[in-house]
N, C-alpha and C. Protein backbone atom coordinates (compact mmCIF):
# COMPACT_ATOMS: atom_id res chain seq x y z
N UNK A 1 -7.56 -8.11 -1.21
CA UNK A 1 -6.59 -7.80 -0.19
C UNK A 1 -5.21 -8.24 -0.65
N UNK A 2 -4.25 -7.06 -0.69
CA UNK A 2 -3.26 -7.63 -0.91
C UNK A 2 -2.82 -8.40 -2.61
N UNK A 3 -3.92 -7.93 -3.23
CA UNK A 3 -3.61 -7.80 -4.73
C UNK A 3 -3.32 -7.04 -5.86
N UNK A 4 -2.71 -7.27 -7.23
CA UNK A 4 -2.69 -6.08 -7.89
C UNK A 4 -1.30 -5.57 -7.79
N UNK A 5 -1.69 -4.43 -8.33
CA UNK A 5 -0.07 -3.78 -8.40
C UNK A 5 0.37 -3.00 -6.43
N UNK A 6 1.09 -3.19 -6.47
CA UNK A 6 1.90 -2.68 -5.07
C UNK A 6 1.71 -0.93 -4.72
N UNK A 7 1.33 -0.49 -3.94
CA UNK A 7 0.38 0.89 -3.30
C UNK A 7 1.63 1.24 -2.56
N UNK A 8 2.35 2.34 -2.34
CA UNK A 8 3.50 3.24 -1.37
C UNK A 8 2.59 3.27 -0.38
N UNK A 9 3.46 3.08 0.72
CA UNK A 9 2.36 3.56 2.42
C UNK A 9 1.90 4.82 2.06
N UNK A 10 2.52 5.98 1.56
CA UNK A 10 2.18 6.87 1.32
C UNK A 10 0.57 6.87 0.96
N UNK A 11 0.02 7.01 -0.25
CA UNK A 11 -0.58 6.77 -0.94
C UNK A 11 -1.91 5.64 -0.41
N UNK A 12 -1.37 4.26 0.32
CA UNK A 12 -2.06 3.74 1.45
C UNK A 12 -2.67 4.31 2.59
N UNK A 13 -1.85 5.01 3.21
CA UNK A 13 -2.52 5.67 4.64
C UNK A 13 -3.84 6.97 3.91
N UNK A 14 -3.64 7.47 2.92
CA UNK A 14 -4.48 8.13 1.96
C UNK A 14 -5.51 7.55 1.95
N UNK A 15 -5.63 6.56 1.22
CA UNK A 15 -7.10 5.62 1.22
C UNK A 15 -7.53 5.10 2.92
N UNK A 16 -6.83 4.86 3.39
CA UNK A 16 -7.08 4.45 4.84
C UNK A 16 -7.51 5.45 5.80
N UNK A 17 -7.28 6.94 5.79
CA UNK A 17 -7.77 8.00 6.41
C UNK A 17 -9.47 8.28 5.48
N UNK A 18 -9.45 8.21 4.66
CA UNK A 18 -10.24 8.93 3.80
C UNK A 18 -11.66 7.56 4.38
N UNK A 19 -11.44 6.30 4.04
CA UNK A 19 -12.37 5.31 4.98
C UNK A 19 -12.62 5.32 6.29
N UNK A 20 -11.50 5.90 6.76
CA UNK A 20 -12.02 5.93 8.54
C UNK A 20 -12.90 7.20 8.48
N UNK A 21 -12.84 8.63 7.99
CA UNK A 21 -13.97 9.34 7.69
C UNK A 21 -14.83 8.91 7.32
N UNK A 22 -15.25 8.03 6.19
CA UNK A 22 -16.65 7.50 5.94
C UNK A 22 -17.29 6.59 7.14
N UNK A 23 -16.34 6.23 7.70
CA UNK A 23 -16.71 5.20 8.82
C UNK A 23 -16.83 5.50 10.15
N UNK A 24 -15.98 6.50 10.46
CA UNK A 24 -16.27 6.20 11.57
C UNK A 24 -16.28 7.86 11.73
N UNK A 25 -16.35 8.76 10.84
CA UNK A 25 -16.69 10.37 11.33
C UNK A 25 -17.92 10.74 11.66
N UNK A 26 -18.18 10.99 12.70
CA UNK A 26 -19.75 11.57 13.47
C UNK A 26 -20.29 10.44 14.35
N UNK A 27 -19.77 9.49 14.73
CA UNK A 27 -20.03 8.38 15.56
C UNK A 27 -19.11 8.54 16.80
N UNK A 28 -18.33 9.74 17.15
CA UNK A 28 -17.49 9.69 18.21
C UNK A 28 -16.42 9.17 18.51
N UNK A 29 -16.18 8.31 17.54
CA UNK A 29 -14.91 7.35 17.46
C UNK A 29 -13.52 8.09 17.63
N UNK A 30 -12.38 8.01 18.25
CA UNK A 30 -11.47 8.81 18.06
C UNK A 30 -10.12 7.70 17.41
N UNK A 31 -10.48 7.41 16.47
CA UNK A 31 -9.34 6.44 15.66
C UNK A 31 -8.18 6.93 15.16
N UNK A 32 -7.24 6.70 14.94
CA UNK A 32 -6.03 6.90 13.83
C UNK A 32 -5.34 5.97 13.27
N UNK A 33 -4.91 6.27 11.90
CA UNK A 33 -3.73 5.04 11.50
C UNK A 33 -2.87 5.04 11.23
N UNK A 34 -1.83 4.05 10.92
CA UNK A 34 -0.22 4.33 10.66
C UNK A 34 -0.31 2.91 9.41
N UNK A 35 0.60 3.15 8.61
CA UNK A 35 0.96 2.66 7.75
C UNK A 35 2.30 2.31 7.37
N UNK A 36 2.60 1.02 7.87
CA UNK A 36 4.26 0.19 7.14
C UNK A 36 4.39 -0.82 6.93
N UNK A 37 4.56 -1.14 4.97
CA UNK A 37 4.88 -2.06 4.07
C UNK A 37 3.53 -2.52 3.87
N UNK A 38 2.33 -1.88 3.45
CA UNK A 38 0.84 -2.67 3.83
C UNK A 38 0.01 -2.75 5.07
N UNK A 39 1.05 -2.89 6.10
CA UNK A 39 0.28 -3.32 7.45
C UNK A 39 -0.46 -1.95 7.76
N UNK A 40 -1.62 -1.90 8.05
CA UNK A 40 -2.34 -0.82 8.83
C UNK A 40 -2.42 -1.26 10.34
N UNK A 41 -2.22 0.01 11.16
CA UNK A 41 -2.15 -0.31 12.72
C UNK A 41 -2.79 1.00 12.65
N UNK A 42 -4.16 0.60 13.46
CA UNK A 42 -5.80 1.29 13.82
C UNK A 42 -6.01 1.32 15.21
N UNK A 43 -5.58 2.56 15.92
CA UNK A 43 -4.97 3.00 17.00
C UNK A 43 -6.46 3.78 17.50
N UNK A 44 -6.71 3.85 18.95
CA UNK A 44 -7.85 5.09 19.20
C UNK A 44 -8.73 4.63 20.48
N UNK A 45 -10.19 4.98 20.37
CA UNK A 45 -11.13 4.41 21.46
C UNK A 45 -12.39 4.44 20.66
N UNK A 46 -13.03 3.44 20.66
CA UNK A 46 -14.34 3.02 20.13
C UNK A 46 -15.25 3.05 20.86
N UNK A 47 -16.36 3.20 21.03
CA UNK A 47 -17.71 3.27 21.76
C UNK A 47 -18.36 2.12 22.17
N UNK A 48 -18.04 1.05 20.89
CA UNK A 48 -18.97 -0.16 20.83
C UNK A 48 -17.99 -1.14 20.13
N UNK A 49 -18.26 -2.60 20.33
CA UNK A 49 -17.19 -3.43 19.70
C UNK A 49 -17.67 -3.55 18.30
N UNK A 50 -18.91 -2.91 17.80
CA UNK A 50 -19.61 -3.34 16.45
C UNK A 50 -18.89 -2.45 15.53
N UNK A 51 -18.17 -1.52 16.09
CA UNK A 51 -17.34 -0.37 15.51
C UNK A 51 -16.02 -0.66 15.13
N UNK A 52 -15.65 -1.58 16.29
CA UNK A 52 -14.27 -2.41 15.55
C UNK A 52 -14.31 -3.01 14.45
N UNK A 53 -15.42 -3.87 14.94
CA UNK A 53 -15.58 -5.13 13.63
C UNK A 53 -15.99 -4.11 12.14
N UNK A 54 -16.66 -3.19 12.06
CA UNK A 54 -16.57 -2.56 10.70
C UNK A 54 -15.53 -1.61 10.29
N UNK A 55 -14.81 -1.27 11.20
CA UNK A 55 -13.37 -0.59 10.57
C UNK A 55 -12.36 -1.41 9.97
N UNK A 56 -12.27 -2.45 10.97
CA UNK A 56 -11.32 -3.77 10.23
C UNK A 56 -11.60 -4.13 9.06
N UNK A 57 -12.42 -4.30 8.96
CA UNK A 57 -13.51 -5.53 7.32
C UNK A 57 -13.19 -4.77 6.83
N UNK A 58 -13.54 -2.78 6.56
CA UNK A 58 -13.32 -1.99 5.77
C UNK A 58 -12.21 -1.45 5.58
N UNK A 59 -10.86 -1.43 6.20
CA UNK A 59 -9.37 -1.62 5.59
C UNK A 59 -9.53 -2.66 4.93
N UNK A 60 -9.78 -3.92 5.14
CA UNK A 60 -9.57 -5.17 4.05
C UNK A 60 -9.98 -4.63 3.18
N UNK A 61 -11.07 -3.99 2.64
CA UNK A 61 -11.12 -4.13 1.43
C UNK A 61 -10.21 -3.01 0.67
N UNK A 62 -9.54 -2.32 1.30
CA UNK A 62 -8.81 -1.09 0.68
C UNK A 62 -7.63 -1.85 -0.15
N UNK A 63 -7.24 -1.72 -1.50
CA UNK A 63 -6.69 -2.16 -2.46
C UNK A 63 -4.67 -2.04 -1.81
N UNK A 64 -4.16 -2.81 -1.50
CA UNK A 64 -2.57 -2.38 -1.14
C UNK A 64 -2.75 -3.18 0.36
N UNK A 65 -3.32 -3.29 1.31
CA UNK A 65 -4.16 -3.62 2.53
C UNK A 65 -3.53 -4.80 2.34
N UNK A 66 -2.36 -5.42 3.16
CA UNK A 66 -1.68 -6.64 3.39
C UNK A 66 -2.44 -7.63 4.71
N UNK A 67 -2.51 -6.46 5.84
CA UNK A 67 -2.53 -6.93 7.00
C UNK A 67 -3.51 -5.86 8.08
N UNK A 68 -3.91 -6.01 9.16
CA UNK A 68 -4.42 -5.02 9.75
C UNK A 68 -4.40 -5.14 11.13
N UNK A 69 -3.89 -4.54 12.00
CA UNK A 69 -3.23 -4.22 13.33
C UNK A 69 -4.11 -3.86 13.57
N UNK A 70 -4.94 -4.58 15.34
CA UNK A 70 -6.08 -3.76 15.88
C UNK A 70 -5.00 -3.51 17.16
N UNK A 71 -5.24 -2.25 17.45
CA UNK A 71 -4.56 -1.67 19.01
C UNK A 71 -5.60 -0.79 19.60
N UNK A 72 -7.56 -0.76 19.06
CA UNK A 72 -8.32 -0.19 19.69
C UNK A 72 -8.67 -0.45 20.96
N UNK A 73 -9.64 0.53 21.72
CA UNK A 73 -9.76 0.17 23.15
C UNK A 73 -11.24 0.42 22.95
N UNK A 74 -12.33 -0.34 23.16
CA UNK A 74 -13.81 0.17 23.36
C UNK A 74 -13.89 0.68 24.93
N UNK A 75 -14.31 1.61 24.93
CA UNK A 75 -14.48 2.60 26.18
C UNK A 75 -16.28 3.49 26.22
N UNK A 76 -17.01 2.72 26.42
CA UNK A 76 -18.53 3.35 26.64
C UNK A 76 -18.57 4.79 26.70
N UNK A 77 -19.35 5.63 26.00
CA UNK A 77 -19.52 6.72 26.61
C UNK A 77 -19.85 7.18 27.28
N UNK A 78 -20.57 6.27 28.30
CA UNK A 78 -20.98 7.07 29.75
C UNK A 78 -19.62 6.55 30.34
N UNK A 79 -19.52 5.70 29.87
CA UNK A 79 -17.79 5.42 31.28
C UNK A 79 -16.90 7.19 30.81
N UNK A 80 -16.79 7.49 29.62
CA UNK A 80 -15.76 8.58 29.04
C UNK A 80 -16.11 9.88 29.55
N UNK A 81 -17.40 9.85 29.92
CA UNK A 81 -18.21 11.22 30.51
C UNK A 81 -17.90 11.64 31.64
């Protein structure tokens, strides 16, 4: 986290979209992210809090990944129905 040579947000939010597909595409999740100077801010509604906790851990490990902004909301899917 936060090592290595220095990643453009550009280029960051790249790797950071491309993990929230592995993670959280087909689970209902409706996430998004934004990217400035490193910081990721992981915006959306989650189903379950076990869904937070593995989106977070998995920006950490994304190479450029300074910091990570949670602004999710867990919202049940029968409450969303």
């Amino acid at each position: 986290m936060g090592f290595g040579k220095d990643v453009s947000d550009r280029e960051l939010l790249k790797s950071v979209n491309k993990k929230l597909l592995q993670r959280a595409g087909g689970s209902g999740c409706k996430v998004s992210a934004s990217v400035l100077s490193g910081t990721v801010t992981l915006s959306g509604v989650l189903g379950q809090e076990y869904q937070r906790r593995a989106l977070i851990s998995s920006m950490h490990g994304i190479n450029g990944v300074k910091r990570v902004l949670d602004t999710m909301t867990i919202v049940p899917r029968r409450v969303r129905e």
